[in-house]
Protein backbone atom coordinates (compact mmCIF):
# COMPACT_ATOMS: atom_id res chain seq x y z
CA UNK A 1 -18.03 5.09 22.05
CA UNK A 2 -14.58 5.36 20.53
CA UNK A 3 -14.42 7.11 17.75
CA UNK A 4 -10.71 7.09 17.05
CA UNK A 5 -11.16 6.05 13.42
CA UNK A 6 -14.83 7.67 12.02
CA UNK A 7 -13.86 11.14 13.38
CA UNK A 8 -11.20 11.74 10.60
CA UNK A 9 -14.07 11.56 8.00
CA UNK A 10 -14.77 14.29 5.65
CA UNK A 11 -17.68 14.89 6.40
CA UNK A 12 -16.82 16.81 9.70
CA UNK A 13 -15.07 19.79 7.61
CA UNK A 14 -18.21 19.64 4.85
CA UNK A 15 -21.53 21.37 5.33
CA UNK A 16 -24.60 19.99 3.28
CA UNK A 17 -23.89 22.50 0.94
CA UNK A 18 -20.27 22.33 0.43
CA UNK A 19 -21.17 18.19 0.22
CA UNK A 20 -23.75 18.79 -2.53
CA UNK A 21 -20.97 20.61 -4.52
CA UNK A 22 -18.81 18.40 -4.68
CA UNK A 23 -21.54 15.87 -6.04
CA UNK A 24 -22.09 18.63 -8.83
CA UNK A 25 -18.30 17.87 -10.35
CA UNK A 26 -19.94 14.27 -11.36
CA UNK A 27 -23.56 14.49 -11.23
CA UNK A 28 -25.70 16.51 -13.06
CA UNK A 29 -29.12 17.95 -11.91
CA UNK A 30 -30.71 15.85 -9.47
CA UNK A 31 -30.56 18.60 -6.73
CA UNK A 32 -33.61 17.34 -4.28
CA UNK A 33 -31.60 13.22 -4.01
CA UNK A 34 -28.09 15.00 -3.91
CA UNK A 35 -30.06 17.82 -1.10
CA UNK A 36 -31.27 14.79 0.73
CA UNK A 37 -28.31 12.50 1.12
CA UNK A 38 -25.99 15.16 2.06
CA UNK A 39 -28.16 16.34 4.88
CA UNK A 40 -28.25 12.23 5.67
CA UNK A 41 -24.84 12.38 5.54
CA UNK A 42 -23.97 15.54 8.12
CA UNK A 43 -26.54 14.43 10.58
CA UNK A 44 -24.01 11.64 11.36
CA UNK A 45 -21.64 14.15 11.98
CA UNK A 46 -24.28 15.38 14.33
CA UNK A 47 -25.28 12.54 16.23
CA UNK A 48 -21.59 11.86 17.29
CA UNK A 49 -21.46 15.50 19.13
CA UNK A 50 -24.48 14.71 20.93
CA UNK A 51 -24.07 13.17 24.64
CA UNK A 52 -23.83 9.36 24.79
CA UNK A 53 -27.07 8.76 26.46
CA UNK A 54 -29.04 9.95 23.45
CA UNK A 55 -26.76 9.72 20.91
CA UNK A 56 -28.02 5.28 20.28
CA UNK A 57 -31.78 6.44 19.75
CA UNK A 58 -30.96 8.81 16.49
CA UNK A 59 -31.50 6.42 13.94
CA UNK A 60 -30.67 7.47 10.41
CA UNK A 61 -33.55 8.39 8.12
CA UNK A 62 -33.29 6.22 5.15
CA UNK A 63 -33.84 7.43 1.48
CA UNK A 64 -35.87 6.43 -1.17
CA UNK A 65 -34.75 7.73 -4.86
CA UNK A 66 -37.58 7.01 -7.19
CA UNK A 67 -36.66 7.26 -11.10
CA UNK A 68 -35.84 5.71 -14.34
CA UNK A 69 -32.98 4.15 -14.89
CA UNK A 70 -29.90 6.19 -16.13
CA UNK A 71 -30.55 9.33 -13.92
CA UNK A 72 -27.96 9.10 -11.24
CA UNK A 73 -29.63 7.08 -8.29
CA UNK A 74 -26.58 4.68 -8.02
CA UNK A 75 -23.93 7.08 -8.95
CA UNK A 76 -25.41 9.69 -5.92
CA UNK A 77 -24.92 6.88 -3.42
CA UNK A 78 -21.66 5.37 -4.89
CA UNK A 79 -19.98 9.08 -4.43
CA UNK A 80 -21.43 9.76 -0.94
CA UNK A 81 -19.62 7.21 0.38
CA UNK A 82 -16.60 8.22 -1.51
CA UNK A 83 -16.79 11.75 0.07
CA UNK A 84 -17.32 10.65 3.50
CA UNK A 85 -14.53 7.33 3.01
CA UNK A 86 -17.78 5.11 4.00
CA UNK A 87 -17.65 1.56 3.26
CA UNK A 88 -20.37 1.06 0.71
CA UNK A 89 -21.97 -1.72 -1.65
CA UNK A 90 -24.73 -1.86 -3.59
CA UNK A 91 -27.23 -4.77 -3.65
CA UNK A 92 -29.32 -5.77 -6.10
CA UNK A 93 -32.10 -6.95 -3.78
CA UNK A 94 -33.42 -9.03 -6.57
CA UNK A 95 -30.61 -11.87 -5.99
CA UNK A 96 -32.32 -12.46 -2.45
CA UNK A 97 -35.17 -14.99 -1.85
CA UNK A 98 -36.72 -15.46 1.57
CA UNK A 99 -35.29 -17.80 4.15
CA UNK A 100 -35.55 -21.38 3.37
CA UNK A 101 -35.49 -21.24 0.06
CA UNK A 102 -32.20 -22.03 -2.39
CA UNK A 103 -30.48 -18.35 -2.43
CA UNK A 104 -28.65 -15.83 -0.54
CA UNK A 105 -29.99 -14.66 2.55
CA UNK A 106 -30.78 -10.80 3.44
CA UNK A 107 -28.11 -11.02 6.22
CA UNK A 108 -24.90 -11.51 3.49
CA UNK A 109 -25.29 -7.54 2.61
CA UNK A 110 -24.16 -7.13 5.86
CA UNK A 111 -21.04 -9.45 5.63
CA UNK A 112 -20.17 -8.06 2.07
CA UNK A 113 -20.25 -4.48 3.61
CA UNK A 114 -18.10 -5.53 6.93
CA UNK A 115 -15.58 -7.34 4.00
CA UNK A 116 -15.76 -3.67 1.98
CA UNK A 117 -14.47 -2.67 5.23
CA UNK A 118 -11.73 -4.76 6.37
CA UNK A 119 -9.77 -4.37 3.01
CA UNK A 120 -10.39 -0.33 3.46
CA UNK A 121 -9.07 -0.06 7.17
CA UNK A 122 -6.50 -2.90 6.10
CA UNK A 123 -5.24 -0.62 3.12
CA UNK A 124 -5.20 2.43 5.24
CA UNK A 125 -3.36 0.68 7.92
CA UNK A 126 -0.48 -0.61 5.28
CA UNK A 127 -0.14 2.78 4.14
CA UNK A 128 0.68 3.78 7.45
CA UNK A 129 3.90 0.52 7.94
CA UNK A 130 4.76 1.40 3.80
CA UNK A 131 7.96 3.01 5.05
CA UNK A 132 8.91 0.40 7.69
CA UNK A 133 8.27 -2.37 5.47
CA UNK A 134 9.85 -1.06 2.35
CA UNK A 135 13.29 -0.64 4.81
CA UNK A 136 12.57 -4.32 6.09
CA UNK A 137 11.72 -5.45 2.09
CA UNK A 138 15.29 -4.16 1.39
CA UNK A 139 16.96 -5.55 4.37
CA UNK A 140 15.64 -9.26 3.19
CA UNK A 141 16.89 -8.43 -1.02
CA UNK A 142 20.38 -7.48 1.02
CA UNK A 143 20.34 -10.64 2.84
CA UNK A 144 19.57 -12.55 -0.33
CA UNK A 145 21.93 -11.09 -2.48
CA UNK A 146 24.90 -10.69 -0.16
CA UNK A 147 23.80 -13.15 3.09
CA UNK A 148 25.84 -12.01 6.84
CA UNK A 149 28.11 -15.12 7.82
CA UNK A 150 25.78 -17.38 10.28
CA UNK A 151 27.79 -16.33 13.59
CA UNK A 152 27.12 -19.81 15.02
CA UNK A 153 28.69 -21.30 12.41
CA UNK A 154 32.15 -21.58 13.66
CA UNK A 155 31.29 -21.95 17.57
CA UNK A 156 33.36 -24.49 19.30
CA UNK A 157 32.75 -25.84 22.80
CA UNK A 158 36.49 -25.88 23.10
CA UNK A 159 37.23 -22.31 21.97
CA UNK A 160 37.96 -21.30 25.41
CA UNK A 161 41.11 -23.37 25.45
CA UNK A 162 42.56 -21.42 22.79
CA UNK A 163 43.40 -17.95 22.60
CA UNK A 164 43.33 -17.22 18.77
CA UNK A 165 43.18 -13.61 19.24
CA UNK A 166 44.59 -12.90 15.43
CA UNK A 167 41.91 -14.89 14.10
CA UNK A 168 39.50 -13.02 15.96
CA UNK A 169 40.54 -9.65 14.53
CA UNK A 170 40.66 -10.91 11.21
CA UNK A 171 37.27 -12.33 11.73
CA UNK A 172 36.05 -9.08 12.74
CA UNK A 173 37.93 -7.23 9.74
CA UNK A 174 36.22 -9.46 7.24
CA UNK A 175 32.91 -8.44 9.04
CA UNK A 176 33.54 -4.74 8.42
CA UNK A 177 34.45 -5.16 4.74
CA UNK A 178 31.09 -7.32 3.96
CA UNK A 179 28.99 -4.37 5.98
CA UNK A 180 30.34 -1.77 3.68
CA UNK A 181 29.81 -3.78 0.74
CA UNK A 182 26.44 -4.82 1.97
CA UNK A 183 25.67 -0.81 2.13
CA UNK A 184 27.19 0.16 -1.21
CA UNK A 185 25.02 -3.05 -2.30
CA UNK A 186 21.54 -1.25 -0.55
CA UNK A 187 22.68 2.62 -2.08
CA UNK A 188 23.04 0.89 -5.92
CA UNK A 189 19.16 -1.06 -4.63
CA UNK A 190 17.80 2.51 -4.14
CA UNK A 191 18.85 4.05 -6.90
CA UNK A 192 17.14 1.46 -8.56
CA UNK A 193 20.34 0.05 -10.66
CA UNK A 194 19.39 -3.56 -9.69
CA UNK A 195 16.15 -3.23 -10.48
CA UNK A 196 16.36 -5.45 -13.62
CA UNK A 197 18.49 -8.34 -11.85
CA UNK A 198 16.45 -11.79 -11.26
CA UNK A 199 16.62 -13.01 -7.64
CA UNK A 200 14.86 -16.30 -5.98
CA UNK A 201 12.34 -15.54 -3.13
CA UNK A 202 9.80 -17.98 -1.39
CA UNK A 203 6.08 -17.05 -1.62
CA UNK A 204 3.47 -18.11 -0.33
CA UNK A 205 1.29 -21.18 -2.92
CA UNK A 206 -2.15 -20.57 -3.39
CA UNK A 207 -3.97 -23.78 -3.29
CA UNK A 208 -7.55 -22.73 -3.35
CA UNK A 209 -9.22 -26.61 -4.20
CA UNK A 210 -10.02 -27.43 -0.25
CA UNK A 211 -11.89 -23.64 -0.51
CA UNK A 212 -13.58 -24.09 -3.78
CA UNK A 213 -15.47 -27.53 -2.34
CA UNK A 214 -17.49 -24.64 -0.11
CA UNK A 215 -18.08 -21.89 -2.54
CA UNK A 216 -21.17 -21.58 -3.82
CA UNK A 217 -22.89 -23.28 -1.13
CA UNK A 218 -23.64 -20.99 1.47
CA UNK A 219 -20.86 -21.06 3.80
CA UNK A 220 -19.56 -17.84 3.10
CA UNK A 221 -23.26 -16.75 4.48
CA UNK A 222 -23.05 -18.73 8.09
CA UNK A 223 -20.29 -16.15 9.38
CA UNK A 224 -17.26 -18.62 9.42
CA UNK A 225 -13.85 -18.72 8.40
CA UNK A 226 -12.82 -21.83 6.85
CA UNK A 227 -9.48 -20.59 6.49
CA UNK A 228 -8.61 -19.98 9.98
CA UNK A 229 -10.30 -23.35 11.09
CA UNK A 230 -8.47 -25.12 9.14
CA UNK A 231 -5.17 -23.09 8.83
CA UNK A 232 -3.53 -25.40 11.51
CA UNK A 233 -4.31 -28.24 10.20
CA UNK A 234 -3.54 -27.27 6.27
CA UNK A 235 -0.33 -25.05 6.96
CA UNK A 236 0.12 -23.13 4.05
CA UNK A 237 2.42 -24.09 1.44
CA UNK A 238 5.40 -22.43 0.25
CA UNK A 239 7.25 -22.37 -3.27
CA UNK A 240 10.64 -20.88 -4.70
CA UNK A 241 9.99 -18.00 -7.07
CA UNK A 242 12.35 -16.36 -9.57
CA UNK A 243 11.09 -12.49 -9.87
CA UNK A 244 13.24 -9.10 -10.49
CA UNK A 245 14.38 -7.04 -7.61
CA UNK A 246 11.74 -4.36 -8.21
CA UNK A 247 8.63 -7.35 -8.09
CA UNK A 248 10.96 -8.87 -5.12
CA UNK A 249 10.65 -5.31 -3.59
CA UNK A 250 7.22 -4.82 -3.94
CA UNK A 251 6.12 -8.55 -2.82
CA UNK A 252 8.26 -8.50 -0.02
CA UNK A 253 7.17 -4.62 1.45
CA UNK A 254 3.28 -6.60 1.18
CA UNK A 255 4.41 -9.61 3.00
CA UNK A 256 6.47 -7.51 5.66
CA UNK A 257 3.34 -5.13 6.10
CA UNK A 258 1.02 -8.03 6.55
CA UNK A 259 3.49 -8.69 9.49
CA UNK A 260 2.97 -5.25 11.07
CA UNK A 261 -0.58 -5.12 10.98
CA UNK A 262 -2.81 -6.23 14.36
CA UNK A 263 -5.62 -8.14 11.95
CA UNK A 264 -7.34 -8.28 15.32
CA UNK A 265 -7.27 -4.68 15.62
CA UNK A 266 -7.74 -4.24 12.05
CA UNK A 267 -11.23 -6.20 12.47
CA UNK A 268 -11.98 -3.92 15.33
CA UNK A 269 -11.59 -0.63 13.55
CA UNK A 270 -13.83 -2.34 10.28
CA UNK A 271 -16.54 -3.24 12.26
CA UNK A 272 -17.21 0.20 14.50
CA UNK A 273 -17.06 1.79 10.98
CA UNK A 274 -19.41 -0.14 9.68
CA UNK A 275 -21.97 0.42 12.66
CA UNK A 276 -21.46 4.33 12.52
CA UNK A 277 -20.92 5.00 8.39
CA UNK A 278 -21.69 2.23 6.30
CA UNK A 279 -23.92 2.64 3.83
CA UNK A 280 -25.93 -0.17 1.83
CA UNK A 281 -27.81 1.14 -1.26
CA UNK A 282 -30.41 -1.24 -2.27
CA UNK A 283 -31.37 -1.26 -6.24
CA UNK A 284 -34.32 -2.71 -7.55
CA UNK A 285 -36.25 -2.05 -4.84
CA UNK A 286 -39.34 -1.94 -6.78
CA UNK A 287 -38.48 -5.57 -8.15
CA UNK A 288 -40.00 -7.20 -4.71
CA UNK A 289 -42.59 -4.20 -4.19
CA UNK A 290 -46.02 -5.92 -5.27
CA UNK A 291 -48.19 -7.69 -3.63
CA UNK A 292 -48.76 -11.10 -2.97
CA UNK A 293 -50.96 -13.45 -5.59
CA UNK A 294 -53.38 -15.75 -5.38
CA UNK A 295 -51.43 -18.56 -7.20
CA UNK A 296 -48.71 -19.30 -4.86
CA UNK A 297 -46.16 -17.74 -2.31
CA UNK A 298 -43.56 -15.37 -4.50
CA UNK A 299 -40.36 -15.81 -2.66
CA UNK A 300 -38.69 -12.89 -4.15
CA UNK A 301 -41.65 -10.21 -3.20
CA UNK A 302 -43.05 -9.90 0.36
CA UNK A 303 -41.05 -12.55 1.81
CA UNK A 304 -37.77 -10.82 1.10
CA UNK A 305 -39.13 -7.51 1.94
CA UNK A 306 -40.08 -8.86 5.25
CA UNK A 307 -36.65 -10.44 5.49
CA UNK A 308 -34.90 -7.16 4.69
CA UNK A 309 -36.86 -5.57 7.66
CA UNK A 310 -35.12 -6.39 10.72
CA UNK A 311 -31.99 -5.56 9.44
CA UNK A 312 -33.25 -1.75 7.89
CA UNK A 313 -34.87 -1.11 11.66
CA UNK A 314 -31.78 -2.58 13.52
CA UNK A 315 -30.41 -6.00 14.37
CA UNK A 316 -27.02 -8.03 14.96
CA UNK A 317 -25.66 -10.05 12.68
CA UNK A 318 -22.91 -12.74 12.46
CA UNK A 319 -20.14 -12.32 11.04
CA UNK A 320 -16.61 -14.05 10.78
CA UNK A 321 -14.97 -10.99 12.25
CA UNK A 322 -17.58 -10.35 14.90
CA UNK A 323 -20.71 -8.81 15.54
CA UNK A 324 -22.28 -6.18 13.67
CA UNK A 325 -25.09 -4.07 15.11
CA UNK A 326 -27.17 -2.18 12.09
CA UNK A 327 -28.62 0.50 13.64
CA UNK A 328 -27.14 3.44 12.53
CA UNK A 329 -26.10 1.98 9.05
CA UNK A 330 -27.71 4.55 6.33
CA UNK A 331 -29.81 2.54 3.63
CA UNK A 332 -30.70 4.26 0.19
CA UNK A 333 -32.67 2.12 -1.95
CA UNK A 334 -34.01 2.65 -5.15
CA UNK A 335 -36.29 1.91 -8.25
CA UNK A 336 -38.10 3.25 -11.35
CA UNK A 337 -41.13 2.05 -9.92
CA UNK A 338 -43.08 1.98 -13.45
CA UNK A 339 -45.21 -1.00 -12.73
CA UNK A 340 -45.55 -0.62 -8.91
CA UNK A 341 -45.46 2.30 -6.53
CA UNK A 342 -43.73 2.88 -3.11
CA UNK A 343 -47.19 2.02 -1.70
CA UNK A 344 -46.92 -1.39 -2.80
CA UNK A 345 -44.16 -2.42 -0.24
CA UNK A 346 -45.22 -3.78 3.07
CA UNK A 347 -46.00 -0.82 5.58
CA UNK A 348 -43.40 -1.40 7.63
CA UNK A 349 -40.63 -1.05 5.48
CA UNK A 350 -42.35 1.80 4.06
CA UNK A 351 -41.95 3.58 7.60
CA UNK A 352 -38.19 2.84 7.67
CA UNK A 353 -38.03 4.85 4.33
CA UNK A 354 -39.18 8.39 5.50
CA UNK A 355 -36.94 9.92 2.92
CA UNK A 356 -38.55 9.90 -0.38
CA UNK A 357 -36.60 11.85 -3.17
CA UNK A 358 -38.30 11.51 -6.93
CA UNK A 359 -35.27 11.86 -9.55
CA UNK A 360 -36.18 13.91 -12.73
CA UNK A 361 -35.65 11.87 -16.47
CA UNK A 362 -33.01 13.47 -18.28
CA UNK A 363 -33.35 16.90 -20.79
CA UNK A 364 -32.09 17.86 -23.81
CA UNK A 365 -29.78 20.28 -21.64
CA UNK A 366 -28.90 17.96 -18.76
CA UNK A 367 -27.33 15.63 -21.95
CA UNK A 368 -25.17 18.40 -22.89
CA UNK A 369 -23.87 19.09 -19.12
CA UNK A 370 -23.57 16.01 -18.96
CA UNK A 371 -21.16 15.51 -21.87
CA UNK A 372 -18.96 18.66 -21.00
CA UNK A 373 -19.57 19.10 -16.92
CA UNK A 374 -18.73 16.80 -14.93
CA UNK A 375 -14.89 15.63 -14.41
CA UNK A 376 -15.51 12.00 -15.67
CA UNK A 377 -17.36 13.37 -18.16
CA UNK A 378 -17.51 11.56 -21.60
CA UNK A 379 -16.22 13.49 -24.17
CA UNK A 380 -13.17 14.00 -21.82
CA UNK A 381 -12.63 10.29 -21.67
CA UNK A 382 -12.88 9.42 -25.23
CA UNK A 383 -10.15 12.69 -25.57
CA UNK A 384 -7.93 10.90 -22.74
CA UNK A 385 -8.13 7.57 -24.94
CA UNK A 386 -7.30 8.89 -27.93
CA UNK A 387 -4.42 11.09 -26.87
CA UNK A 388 -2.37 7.99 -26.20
CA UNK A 389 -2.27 7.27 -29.95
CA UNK A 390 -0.97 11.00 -30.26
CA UNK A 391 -4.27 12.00 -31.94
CA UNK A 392 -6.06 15.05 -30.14
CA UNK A 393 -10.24 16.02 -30.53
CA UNK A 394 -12.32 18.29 -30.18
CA UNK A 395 -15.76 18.55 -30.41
CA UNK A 396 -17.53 21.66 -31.56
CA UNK A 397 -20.57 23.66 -29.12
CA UNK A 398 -22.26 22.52 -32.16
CA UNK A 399 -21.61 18.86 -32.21
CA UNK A 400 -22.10 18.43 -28.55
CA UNK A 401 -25.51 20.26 -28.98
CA UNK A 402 -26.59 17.68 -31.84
CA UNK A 403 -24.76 15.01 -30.02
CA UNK A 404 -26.95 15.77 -26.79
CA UNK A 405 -30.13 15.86 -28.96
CA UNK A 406 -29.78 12.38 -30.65
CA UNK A 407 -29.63 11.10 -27.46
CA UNK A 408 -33.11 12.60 -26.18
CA UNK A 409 -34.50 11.70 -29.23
CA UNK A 410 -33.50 7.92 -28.95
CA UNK A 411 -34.51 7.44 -25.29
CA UNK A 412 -38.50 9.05 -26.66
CA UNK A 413 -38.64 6.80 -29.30
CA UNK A 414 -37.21 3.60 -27.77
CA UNK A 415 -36.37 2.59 -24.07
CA UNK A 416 -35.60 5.44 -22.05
CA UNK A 417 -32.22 4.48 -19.98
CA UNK A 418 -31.15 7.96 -19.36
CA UNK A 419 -27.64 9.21 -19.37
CA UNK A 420 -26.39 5.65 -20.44
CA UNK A 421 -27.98 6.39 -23.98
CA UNK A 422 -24.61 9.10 -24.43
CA UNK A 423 -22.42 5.70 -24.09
CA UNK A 424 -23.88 3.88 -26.66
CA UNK A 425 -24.24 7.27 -28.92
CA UNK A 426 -20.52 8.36 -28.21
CA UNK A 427 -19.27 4.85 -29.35
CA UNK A 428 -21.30 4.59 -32.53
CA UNK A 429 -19.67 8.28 -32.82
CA UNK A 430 -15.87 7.57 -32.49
CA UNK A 431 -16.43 3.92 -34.07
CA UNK A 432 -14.16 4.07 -36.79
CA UNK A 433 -12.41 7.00 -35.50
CA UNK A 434 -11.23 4.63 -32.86
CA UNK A 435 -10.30 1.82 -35.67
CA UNK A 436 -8.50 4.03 -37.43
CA UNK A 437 -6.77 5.95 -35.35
CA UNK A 438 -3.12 4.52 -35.03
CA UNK A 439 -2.83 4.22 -38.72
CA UNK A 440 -4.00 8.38 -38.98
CA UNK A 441 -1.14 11.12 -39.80
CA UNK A 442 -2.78 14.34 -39.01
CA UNK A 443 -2.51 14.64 -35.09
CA UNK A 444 -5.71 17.10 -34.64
CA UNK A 445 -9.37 16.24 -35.42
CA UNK A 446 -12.23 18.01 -35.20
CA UNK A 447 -15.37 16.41 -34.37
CA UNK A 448 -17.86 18.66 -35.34
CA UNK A 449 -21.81 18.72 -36.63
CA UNK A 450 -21.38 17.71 -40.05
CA UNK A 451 -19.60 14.50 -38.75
CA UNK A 452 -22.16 13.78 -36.18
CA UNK A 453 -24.57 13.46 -38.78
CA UNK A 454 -23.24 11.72 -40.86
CA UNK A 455 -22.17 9.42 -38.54
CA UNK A 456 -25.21 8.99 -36.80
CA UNK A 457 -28.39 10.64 -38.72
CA UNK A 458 -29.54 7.35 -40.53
CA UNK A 459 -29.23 5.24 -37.55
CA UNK A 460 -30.99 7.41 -35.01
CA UNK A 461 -33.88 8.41 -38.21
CA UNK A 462 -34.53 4.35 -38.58
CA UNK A 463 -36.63 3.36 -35.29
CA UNK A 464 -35.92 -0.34 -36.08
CA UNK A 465 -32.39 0.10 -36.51
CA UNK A 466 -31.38 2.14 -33.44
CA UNK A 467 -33.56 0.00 -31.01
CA UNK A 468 -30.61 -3.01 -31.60
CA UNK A 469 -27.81 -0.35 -32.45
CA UNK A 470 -28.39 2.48 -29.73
């Protein structure tokens, strides 16, 4: 197996442990799901220094995160993949219905995730012509702004019968001059001195209509690409465009890297990464996990789990780019399970679950970490947001503790949606600091517990009211 493009992953150089801290800068607590996805994620590191001839029986070992909503299921998955540059999507596997009826079909997670990673390999492969077609960019601007003489132009099937040897040096004088203007012209483009001047370039013209008669209907499911079919016989359109130099620049560099890129190749790359690290995290797993009734076949229950199946234990599918065998792609699903219980699903996909990992709800402490800790953490983004209108916050130990405990105290007396609860909170909180605050002189403000309370006491002290406010 070539593994020319999964080897540079990250997750050769990171040990479970070293993975699990770097899930600890955004998550808090949760230390048996982020314990079990980073050992997930370095026995694929594993499996590719085994020999070949065992290396196709290790089959991942697919996780099950059982908790309430708001605890960090999604958000474990969602940065796994960003630590080991994984194409990823989440599925909510309550949009699928079983095969015949009106509704996507299990198989389109596949093609989604195979999309997910064509644009990543295509990005990464741009990066790599940027230079070359930011020079080739610049040569076009030159050749719009200050055009070479068409050297056919003047050709004469009789010029051999005259000897006009002045005219030819003068020719070739001329030539030199409009070179060195033509590089005094590209020196000014770099330093970005043109950058304001409007020029006229041809793009490409979208013309979407003959697509949109096939959206929504499926097609996008059945693995083929409309475009191509019909690309010969609907040649794509082009228009005149008046744009500055630095859009020209920037349009042209894409248009010029689109050139350089082997799509073919490109499709390649996409799909062996997808066999080897993609990872599909199903939600709502506990949506399809009870059992059949009496009154009628449920078509989003044990029909869909039976669908999903074949593609958890391994299976090709179809796709407009090729062939995708899902082996060795890592699933995490998920659910609160309140109503049903992991029993509930059909054995079988039980058995391709042998991972189980049961997320803790969310303390009066984890709110607090959560508010200071991690480096998207909440406090530091409404401090980011606010620093733009020149106004800078802080927030007291004391008004992050009472902040932390209005929020526990909400999700016990209403719905309990976890660390989502601090969003809601944290804008009721800055509400009409937020209103206010271009029209504020003083440039520091400190949020502290007095202004918590009064800010939020009443609402969070009438049940009634914070059910439709928090």
């Amino acid at each position: 197996m070539d593994n020319k493009l999964i080897s540079n992953n990250i997750e050769e150089e990171l040990t479970p442990r070293e993975i699990v801290k770097k899930l600890d800068k955004y998550i808090v607590g949760q230390d048996d799901g982020k314990k079990a996805v980073a050992i997930a994620l370095r026995n694929r590191y594993r499996r590719r220094k085994i020999s070949s001839d065992l290396q196709d029986e290790i089959i991942p070992k697919n996780i099950l995160m059982i908790g309430p909503t708001g605890v960090g299921k999604t958000e474990i998955a969602r940065r796994l993949a960003n630590i080991a540059n994984a194409p990823f999507i989440k599925i909510e596997v309550t949009k699928f219905t079983e095969v015949g009826y009106v509704g996507r079909d299990v198989e389109s997670m596949v093609r989604d995730l195979v999309e997910t990673a064509i644009r990543m390999v295509k990005n990464q492969r741009m990066k790599e012509v940027e230079e070359k077609a930011y020079k080739m960019a610049e040569d076009r601007i030159v050749d719009i702004l200050l055009p070479l003489p068409d050297g056919n132009k003047n050709n004469n099937s009789f010029n051999f019968l005259f000897n006009d040897e002045e005219k030819e040096e003068n020719d070739s004088d001329q030539y030199m001059k409009l070179k060195e203007r033509r590089q005094r012209l590209r020196s000014r483009l770099r330093n970005g001195e043109l950058d304001d001047r409007m020029v006229e370039i041809e793009v490409e013209k979208k013309n979407n209509k003959m697509m949109d008669m096939f959206s929504g209907s499926g097609m996008e499911d059945m693995g083929i690409n409309f475009q191509d079919m019909l690309g010969n016989i609907f040649p794509t359109q082009k228009k005149k465009r008046k744009v500055s130099i630095s859009e020209a620049r920037e349009i042209l560099k894409e248009k010029e890297a689109q050139k350089l890129i082997d799509m073919d190749e490109v499709s390649e790359d996409a799909i062996e990464k997808v066999e080897n690290s993609g990872i599909i995290f199903l939600d709502e797993i506990d949506k399809i996990a009870g059992r059949e009734s009496n009154s009628g076949p449920e078509v989003s229950r044990e029909g869909v789990q039976r669908d999903i199946l074949p593609i958890v234990e391994g299976s090709t599918v179809s796709t407009k780019y090729g062939s995708v065998q899902t082996d060795h792609i890592l699933f995490i699903s998920a659910g609160a399970f309140h109503v049903s219980k992991p029993a509930d699903l059909i054995p079988e996909l039980q058995g391709r679950f042998p991972i189980r990992v049961e997320l803790n709800s969310l303390t009066k402490e984890n709110f607090k970490e959560i508010l200071l800790q991690p480096r998207n953490a909440l406090t530091k983004q409404y401090k980011a947001l606010l620093e733009t209108e020149n106004l800078n916050i802080e927030f007291t130990s004391e008004a992050i503790d009472e902040i932390a405990s209005f929020a526990f105290k909400v999700n016990e007396q209403t719905e309990n949606i976890g660390a989502r609860r601090l969003h809601t909170i944290m804008e009721k909180l800055l509400e009409d600091l937020s209103f206010e605050a271009p029209e504020i002189d003083k440039k520091e403000f400190v949020v502290d517990v007095k202004y918590v309370r009064d800010q939020l006491a009443d609402v969070v002290q009438d049940k009634d009211l914070s059910k439709y406010i928090l």
